[in-house]
PDB file of N, CA and C in Angstrom:
ATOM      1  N   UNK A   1       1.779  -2.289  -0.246  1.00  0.00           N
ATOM      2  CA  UNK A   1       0.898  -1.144  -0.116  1.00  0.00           C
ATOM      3  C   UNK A   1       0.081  -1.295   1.159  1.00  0.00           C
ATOM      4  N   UNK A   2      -0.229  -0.052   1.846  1.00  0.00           N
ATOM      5  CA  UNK A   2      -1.305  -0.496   3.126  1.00  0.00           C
ATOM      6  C   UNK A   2      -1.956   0.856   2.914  1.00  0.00           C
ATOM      7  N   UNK A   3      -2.890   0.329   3.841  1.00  0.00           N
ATOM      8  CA  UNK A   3      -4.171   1.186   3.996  1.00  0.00           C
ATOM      9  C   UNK A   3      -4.188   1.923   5.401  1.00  0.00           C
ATOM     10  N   UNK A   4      -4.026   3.443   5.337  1.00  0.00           N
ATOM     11  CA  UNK A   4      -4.174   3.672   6.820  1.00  0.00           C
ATOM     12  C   UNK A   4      -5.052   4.728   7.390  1.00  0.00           C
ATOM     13  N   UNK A   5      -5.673   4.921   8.188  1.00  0.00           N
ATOM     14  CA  UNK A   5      -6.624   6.213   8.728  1.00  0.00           C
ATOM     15  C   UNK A   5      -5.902   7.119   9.824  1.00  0.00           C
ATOM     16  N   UNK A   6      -5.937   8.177   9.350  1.00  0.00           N
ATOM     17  CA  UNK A   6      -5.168   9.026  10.825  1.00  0.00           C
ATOM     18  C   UNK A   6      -6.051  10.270  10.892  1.00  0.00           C
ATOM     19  N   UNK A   7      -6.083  10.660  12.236  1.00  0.00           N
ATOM     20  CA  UNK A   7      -7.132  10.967  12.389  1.00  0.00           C
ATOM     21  C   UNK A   7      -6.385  12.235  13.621  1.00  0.00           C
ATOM     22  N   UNK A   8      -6.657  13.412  13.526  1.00  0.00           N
ATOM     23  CA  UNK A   8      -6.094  14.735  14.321  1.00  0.00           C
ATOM     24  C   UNK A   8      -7.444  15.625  14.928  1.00  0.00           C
ATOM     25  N   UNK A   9      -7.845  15.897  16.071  1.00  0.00           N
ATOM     26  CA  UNK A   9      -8.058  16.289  17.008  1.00  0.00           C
ATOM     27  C   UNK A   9      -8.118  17.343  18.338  1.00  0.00           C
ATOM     28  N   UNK A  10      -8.932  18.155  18.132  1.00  0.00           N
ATOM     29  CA  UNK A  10      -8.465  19.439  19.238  1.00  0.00           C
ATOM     30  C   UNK A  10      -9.651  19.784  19.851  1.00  0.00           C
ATOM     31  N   UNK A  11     -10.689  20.559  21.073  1.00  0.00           N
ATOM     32  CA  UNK A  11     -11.656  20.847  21.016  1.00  0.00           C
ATOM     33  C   UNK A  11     -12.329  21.244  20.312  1.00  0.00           C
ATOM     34  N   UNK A  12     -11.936  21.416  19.596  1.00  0.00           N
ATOM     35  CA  UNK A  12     -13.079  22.565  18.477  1.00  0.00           C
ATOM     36  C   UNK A  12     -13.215  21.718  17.424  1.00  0.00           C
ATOM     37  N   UNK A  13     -12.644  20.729  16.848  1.00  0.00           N
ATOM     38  CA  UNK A  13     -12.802  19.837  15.483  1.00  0.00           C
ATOM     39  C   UNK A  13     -12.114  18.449  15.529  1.00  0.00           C
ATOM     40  N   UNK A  14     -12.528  17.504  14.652  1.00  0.00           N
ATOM     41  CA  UNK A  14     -11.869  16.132  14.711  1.00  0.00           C
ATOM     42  C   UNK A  14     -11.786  15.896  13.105  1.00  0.00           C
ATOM     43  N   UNK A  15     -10.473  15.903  12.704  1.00  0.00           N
ATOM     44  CA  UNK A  15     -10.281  15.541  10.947  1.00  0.00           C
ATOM     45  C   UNK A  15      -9.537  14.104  11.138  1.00  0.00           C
ATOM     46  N   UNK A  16     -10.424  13.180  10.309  1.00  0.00           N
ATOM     47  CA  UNK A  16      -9.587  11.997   9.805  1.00  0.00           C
ATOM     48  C   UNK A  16      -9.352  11.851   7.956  1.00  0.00           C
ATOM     49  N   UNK A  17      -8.123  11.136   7.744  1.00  0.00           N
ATOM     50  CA  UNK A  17      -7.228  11.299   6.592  1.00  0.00           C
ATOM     51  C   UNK A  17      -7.247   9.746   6.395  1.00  0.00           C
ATOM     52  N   UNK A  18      -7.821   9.351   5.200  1.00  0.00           N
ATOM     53  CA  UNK A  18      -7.742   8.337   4.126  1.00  0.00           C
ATOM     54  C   UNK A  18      -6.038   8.227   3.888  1.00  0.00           C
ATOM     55  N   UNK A  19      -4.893   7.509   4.395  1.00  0.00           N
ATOM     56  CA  UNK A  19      -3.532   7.460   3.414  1.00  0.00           C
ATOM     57  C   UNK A  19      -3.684   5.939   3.098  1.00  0.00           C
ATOM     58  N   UNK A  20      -2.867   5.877   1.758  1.00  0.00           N
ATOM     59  CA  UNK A  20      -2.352   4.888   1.075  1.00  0.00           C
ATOM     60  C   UNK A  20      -1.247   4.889   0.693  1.00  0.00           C
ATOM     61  N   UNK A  21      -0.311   3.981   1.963  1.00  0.00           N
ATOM     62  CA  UNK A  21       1.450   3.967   1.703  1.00  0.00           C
ATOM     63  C   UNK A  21       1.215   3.093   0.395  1.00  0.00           C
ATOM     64  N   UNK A  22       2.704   3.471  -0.527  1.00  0.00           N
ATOM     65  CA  UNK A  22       3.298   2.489  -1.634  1.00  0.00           C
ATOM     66  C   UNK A  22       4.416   2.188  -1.139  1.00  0.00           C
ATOM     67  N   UNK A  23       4.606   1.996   0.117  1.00  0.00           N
ATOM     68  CA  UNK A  23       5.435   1.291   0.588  1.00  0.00           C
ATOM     69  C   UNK A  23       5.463  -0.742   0.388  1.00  0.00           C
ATOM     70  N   UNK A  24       6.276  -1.470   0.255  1.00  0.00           N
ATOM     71  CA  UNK A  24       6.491  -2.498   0.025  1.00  0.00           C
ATOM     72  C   UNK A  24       6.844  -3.563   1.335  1.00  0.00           C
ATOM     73  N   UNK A  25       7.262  -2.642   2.338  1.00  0.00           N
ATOM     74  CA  UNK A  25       7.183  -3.956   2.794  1.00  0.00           C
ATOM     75  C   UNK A  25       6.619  -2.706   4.627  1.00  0.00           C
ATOM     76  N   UNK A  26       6.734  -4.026   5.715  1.00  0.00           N
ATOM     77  CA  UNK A  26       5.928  -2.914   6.718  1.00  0.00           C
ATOM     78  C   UNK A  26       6.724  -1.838   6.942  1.00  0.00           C
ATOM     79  N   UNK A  27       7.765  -2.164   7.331  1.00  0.00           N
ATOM     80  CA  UNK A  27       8.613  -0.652   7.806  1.00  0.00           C
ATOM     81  C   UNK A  27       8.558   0.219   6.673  1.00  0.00           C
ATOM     82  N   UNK A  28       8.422   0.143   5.623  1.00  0.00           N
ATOM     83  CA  UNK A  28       7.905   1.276   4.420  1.00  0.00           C
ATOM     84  C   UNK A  28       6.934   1.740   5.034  1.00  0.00           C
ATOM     85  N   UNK A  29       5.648   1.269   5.097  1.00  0.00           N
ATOM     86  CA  UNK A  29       4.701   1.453   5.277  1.00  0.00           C
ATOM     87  C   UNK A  29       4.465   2.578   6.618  1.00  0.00           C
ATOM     88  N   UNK A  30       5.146   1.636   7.664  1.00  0.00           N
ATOM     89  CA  UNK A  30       5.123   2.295   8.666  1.00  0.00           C
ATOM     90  C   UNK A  30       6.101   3.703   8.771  1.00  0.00           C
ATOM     91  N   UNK A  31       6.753   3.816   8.017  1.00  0.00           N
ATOM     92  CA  UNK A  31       7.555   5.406   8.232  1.00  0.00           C
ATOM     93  C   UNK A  31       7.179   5.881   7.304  1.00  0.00           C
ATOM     94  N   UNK A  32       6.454   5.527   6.294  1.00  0.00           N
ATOM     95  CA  UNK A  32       5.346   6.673   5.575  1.00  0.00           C
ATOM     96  C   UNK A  32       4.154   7.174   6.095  1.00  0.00           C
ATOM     97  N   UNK A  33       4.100   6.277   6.900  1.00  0.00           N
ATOM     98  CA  UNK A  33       2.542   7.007   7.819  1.00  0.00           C
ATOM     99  C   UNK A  33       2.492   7.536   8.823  1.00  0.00           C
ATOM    100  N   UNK A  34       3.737   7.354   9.542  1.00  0.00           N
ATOM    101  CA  UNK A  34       4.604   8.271  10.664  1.00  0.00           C
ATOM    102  C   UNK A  34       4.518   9.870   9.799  1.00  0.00           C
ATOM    103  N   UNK A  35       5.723   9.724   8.966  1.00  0.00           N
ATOM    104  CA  UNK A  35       5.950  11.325   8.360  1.00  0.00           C
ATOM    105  C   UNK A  35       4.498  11.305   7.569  1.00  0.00           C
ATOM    106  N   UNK A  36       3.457  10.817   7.327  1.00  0.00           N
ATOM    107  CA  UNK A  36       2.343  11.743   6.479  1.00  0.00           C
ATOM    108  C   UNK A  36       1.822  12.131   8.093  1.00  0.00           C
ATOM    109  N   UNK A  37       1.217  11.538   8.936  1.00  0.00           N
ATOM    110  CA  UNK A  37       0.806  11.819   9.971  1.00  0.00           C
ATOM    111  C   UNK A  37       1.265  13.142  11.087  1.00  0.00           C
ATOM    112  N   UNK A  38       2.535  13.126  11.184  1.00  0.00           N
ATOM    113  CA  UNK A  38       3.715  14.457  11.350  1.00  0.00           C
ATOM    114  C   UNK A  38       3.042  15.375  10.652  1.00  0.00           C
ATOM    115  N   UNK A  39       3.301  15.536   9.212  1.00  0.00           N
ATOM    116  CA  UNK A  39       2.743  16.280   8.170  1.00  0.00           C
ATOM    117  C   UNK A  39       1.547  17.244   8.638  1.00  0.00           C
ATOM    118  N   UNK A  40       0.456  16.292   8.646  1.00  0.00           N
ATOM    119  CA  UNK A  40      -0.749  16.495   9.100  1.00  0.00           C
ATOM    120  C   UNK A  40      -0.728  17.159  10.504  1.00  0.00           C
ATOM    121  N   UNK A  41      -0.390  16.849  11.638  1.00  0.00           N
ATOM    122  CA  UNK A  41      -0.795  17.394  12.499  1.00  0.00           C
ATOM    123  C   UNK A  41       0.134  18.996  12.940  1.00  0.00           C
ATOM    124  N   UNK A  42       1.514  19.039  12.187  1.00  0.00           N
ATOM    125  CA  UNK A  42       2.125  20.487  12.169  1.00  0.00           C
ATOM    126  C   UNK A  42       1.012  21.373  11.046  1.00  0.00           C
ATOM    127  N   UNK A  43       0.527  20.811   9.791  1.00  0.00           N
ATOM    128  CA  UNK A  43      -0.701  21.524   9.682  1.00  0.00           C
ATOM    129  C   UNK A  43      -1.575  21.725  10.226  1.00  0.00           C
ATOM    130  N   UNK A  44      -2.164  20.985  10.779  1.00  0.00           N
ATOM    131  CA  UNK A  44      -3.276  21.517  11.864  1.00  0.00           C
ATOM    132  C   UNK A  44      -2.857  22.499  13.085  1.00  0.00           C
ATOM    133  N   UNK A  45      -1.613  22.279  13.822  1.00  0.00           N
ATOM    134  CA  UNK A  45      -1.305  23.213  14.599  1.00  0.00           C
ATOM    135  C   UNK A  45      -0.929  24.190  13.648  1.00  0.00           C
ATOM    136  N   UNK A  46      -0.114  24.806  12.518  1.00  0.00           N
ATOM    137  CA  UNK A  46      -0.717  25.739  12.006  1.00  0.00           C
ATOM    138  C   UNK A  46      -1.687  26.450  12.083  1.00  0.00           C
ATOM    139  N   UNK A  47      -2.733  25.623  11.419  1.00  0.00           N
ATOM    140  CA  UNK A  47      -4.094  26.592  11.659  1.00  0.00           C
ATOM    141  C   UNK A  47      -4.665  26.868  12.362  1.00  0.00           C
ATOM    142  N   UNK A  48      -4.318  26.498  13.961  1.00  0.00           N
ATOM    143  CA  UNK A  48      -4.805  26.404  15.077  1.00  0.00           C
ATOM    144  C   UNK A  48      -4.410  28.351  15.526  1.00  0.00           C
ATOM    145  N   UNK A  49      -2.533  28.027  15.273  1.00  0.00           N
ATOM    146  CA  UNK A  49      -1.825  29.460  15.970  1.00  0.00           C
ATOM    147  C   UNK A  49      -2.679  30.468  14.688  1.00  0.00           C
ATOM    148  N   UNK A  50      -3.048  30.376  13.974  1.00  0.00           N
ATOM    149  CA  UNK A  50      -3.477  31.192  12.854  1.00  0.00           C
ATOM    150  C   UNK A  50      -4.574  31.612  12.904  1.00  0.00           C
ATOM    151  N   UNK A  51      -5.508  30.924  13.920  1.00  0.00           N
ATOM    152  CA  UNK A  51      -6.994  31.078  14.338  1.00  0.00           C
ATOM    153  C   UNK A  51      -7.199  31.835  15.462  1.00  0.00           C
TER     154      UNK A  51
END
């Protein structure tokens, strides 16, 4: 399991994200926090073109 902070960014606002991979070993870890991080920031550009 790891602990990770990611954190997305634009002029107008700065959001950081609490994740907790259940990944087992690092490369789990690390390509779960890749794609949550992905995740996160095509949402934010979302709401960006939406604004």
């Amino acid at each position: 399991m790891g602990l990770v902070y990611i954190g997305v960014s634009d002029t107008g606002r700065t959001v950081s994200h609490e994740f907790r991979s259940s990944g087992s070993t690092r490369d789990e870890v690390r390509r779960q926090t890749v794609e949550r991080a992905l995740s996160l920031l095509v949402d934010h550009l979302d709401r960006l073109e939406k604004s």
